[in-house]
Protein backbone atom coordinates (compact mmCIF):
# COMPACT_ATOMS: atom_id res chain seq x y z
CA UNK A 1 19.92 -16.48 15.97
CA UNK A 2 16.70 -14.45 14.92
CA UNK A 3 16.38 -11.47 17.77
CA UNK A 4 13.48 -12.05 19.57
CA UNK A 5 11.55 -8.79 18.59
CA UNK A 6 12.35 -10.13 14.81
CA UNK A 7 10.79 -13.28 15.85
CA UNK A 8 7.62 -11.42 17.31
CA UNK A 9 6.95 -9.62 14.35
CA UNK A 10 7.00 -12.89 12.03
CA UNK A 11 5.04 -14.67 14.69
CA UNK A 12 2.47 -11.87 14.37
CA UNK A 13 1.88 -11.98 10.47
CA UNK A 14 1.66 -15.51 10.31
CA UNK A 15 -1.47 -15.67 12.62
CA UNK A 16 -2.74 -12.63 10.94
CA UNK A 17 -2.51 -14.90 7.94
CA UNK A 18 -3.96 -18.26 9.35
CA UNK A 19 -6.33 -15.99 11.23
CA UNK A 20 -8.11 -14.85 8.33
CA UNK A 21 -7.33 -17.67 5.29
CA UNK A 22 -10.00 -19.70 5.50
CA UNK A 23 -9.11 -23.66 4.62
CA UNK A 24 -12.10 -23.61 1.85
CA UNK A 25 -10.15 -20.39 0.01
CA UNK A 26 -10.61 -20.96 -3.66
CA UNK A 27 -7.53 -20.90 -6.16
CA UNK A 28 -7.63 -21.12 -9.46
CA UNK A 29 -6.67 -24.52 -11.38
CA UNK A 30 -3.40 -23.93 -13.76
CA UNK A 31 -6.04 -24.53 -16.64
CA UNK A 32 -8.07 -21.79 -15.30
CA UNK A 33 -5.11 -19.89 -14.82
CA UNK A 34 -4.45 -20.14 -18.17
CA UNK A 35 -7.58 -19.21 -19.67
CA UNK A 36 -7.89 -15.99 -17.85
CA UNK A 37 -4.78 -15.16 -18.81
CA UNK A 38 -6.01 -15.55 -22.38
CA UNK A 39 -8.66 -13.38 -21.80
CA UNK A 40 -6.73 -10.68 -20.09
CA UNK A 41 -4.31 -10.74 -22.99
CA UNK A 42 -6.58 -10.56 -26.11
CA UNK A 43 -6.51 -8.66 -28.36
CA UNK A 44 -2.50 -7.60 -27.78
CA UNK A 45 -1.82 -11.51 -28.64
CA UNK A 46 -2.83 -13.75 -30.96
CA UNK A 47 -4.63 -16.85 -29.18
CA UNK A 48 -5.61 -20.58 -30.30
CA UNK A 49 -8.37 -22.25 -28.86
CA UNK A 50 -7.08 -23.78 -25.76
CA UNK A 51 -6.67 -27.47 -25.59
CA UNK A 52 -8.04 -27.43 -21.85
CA UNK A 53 -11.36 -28.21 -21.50
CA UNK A 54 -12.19 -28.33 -17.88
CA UNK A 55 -15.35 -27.11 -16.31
CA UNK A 56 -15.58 -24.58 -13.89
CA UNK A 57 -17.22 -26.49 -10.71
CA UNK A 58 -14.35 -29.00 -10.95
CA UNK A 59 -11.53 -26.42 -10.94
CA UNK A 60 -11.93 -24.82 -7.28
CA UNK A 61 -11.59 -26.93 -4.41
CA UNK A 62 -8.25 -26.12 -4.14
CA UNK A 63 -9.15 -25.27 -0.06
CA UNK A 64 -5.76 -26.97 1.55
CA UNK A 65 -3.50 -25.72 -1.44
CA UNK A 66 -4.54 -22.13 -1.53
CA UNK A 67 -4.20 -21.93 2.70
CA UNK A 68 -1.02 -23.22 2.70
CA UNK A 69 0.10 -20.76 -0.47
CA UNK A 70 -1.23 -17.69 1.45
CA UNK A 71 0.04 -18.74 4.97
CA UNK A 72 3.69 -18.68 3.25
CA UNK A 73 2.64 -15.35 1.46
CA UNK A 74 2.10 -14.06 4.95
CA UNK A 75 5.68 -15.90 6.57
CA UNK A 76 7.34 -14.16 3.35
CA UNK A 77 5.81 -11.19 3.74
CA UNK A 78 6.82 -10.73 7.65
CA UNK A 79 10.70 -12.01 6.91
CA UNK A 80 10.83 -9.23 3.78
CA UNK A 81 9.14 -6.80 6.03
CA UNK A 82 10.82 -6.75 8.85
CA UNK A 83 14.38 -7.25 7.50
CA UNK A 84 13.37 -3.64 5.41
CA UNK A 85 12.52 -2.22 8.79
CA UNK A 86 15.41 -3.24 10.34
CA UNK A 87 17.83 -2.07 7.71
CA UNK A 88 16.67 1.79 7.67
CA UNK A 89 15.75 2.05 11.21
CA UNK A 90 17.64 -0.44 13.56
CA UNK A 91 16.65 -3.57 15.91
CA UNK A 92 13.79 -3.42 18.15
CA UNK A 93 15.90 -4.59 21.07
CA UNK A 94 15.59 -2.14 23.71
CA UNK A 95 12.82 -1.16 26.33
CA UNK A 96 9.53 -0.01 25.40
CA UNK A 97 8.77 3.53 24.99
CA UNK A 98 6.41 6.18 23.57
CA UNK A 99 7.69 8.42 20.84
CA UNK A 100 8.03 12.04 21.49
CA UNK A 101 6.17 13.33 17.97
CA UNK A 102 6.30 16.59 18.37
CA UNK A 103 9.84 16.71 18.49
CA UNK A 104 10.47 14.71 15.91
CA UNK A 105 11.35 17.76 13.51
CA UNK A 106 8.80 16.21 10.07
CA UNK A 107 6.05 18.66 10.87
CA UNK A 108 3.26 16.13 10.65
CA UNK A 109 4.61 14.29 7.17
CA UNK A 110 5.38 11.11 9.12
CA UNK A 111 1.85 10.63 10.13
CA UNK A 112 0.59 11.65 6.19
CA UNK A 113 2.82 8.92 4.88
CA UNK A 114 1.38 6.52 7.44
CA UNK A 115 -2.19 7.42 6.22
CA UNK A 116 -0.85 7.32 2.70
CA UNK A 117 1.02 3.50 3.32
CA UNK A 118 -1.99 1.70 5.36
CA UNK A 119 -4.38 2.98 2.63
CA UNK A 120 -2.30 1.77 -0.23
CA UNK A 121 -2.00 -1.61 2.43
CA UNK A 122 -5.72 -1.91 2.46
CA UNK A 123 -6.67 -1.52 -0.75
CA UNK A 124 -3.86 -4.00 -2.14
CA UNK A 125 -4.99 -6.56 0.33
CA UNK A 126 -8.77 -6.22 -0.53
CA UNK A 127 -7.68 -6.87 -4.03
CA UNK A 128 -5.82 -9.95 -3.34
CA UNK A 129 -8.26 -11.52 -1.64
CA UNK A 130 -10.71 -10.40 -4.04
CA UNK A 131 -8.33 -12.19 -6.62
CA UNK A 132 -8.45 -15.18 -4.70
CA UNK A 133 -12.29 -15.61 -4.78
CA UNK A 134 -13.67 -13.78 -1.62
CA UNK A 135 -16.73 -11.82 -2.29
CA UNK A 136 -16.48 -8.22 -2.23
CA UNK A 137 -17.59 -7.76 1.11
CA UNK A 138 -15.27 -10.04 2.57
CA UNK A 139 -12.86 -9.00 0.69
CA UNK A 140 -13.30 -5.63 1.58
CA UNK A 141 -13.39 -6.55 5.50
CA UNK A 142 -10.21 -8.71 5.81
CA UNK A 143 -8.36 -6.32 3.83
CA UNK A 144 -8.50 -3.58 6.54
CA UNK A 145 -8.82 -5.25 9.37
CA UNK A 146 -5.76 -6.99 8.37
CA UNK A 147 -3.74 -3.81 7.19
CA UNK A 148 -4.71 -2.42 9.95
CA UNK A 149 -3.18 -5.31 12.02
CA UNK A 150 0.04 -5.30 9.73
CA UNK A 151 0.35 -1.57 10.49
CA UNK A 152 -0.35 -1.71 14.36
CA UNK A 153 2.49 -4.56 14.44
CA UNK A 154 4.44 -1.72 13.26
CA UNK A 155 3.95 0.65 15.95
CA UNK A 156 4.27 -2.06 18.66
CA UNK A 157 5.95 -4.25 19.04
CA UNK A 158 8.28 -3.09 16.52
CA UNK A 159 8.41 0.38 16.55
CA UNK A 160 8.32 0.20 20.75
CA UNK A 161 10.97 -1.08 21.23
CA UNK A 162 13.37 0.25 18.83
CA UNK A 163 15.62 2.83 21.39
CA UNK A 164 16.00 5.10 17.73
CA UNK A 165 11.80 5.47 17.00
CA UNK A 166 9.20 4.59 19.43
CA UNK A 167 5.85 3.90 18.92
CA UNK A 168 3.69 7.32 17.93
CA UNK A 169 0.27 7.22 19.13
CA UNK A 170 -0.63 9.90 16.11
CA UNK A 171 0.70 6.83 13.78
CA UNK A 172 -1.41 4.83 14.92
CA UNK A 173 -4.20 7.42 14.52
CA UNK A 174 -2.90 7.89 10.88
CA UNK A 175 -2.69 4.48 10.11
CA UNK A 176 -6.21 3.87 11.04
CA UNK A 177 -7.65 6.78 9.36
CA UNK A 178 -5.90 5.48 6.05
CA UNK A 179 -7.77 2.44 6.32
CA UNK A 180 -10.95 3.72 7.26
CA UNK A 181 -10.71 5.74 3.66
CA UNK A 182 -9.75 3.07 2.08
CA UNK A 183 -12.76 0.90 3.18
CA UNK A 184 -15.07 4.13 2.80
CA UNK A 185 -13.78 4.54 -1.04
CA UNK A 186 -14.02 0.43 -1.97
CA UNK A 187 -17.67 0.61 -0.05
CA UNK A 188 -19.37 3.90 -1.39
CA UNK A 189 -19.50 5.01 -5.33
CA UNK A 190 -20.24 8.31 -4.05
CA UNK A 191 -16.56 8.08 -3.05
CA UNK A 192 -14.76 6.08 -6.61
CA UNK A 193 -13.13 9.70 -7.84
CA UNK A 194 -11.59 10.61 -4.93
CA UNK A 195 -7.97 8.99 -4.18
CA UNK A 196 -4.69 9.46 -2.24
CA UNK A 197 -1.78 9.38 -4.26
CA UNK A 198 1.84 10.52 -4.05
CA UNK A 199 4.73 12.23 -6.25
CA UNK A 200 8.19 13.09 -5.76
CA UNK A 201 9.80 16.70 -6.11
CA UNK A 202 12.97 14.96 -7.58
CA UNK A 203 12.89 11.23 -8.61
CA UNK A 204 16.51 10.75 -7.90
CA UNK A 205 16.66 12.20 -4.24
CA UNK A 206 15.31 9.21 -2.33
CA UNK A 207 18.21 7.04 -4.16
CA UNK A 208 15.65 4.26 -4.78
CA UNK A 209 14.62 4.31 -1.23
CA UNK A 210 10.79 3.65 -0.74
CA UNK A 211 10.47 4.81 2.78
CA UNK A 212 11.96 7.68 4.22
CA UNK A 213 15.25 7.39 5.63
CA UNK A 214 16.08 10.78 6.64
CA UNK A 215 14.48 14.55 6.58
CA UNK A 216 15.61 15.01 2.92
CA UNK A 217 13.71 11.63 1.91
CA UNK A 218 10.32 13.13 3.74
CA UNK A 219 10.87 16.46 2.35
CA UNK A 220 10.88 15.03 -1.07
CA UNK A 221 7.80 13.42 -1.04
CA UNK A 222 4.07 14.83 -1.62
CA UNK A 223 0.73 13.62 -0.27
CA UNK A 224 -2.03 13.92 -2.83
CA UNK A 225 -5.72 13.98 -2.14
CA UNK A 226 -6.90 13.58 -5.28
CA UNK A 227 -10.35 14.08 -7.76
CA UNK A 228 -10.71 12.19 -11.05
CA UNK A 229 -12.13 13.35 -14.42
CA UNK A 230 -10.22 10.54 -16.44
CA UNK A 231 -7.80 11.44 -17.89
CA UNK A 232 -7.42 14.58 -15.89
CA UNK A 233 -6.32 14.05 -12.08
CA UNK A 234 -6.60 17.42 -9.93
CA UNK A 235 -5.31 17.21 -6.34
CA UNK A 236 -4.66 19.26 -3.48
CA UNK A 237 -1.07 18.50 -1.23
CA UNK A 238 1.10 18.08 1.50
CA UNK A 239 4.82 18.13 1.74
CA UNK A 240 7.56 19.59 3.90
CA UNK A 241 10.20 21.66 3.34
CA UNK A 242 13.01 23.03 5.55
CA UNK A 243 15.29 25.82 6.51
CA UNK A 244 17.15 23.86 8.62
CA UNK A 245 17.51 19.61 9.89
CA UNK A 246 14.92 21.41 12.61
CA UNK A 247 12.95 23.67 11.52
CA UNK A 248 10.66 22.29 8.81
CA UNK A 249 7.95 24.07 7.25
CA UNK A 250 4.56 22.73 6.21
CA UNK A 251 4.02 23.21 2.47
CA UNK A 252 0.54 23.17 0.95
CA UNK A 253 0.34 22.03 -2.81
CA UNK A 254 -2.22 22.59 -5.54
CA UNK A 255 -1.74 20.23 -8.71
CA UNK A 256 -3.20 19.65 -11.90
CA UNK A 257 -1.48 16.33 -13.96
CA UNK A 258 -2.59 12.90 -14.49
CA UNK A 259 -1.55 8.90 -14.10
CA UNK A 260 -0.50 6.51 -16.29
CA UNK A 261 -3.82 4.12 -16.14
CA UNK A 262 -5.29 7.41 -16.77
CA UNK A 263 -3.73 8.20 -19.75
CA UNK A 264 -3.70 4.83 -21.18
CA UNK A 265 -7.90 4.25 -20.40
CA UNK A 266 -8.63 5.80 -23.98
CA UNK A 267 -6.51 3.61 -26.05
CA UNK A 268 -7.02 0.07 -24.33
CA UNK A 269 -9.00 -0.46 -20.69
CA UNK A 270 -7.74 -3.85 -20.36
CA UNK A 271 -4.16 -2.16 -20.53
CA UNK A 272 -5.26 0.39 -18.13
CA UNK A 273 -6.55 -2.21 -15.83
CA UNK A 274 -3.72 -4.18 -15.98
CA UNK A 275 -1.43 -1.18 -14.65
CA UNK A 276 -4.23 0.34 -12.60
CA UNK A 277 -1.22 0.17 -9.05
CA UNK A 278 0.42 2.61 -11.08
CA UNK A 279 -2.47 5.09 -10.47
CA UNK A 280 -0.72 5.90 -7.09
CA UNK A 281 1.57 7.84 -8.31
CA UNK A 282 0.18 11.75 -9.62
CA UNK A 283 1.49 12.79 -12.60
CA UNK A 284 1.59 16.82 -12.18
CA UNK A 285 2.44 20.34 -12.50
CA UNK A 286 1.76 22.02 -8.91
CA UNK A 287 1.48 25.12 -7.49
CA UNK A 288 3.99 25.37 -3.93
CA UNK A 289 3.30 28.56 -2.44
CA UNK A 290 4.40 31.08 -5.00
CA UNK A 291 6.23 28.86 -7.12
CA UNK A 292 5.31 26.35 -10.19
CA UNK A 293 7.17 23.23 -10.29
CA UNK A 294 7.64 20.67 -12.49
């Protein structure tokens, strides 16, 4: 039997999914598919005229298809989700409660990787939809109003009533500021070099883990806010470090490096825009304090 806080949470991202996939959603035809494909891959591949010769106007329409595709994106999405939750952090089975934060011994890098997470959230969900034919306005809109749905399910009822977490009111607060910038950034030019990114101090410290687990798997990451030059990234950081499990210490980086879209933008753009989610992560030498790290 699925626990009933399990339930809750896949309850919640299936509306959030048939609240805002509209029935006249366009997807593209498997000819159209195709083509694009073509497109995207030229010139790394040689390519022969395709065969398919269908036009445009009579390859969307797709409305029912694409809704029921994205509604089972969304029931995915929740089951993967919450089962992830679950497994690092426990069941949300007990009573609700409000999370003591200033106890909870991170010094603040909790609520960075929050603001981090819901930006990343945003911006990959303005994308798909973009993907999926929504103007950019649209787009833009859904994408953070859902993140910032996905990431408020988090904090409650999720979080609230796990008796090991607790939902943080300065998560919340994190999670909505990361969307705000995220929408800011995809809505302003003025805005197009600046970024948040993250790095690691030692790639095989987290073993593999994505989200933090434990002090050691905070510790290890760093929170970039970053300026572009391509193909020169400079950022300035955040991480944590510690002289004990409680007593962390704030750590303030400055870095100099680059990412991987960046470095590949001279050579091919198509290449770079095909791994542009790999721009998250900040290739860099930084400056900790008094010491230079690699």
């Amino acid at each position: 039997m699925i626990p009933r806080f399990r339930l809750v949470f896949y309850i919640v991202l299936l509306c959030i999914g048939l609240a805002f996939t509209p029935a006249s959603a366009q997807f593209p035809s498997p000819a159209s598919f195709v083509i694009k494909l073509q497109s995207v891959a030229h010139p790394y591949v040689s390519t022969v005229e395709s065969p398919v010769r269908i036009e445009s106007s009579k390859q969307e329409g797709m409305g029912l298809l694409g809704y029921s595709a994205l509604v089972s994106v969304h029931g995915i999405g929740a089951v993967v989700g919450y089962n992830k939750l679950a497994d690092i952090w426990g069941e949300s089975d007990g009573a609700f409660h409000i999370k003591d934060e200033t106890s909870d011994h991170l010094a603040f890098n909790d609520e960075v990787s929050h603001l981090f997470v819901s930006y990343k959230l945003s911006q990959a969900l303005t994308e798909a939809y973009g993907v999926i034919g929504f103007n950019d306005r649209k787009a833009r809109n859904v994408g953070a109003i859902e993140a910032a749905l996905i990431m408020t399910a988090v904090e409650f009822p999720v979080d609230a009533f796990n008796p090991s977490q607790g939902m943080g009111l300065t998560d919340l607060v994190a999670d909505y500021a990361g969307v705000g910038l995220a929408y800011l950034k995809a809505s302003d030019d003025r805005f197009k070099d600046f970024d948040i990114k993250m790095s690691v101090k030692s790639i095989g410290s987290n073993k593999g883990r994505v989200l933090g687990y434990n002090c050691g798997d905070y510790d290890n990451y760093i929170y970039w806010l970053t300026y572009s030059r391509s193909p020169f990234v400079a950022g300035v950081g955040y991480s944590t470090t510690r002289f004990s499990a409680k007593e962390p210490k704030p750590q303030m980086m400055l870095g100099i490096g680059t990412t991987i879209p960046d470095l590949i933008e001279p050579i091919s753009s198509k290449a770079a825009k095909f791994l542009k989610p790999l721009e998250l992560y900040f290739l860099n030498i930084h400056l900790a304090i008094d010491k230079i790290r690699y």
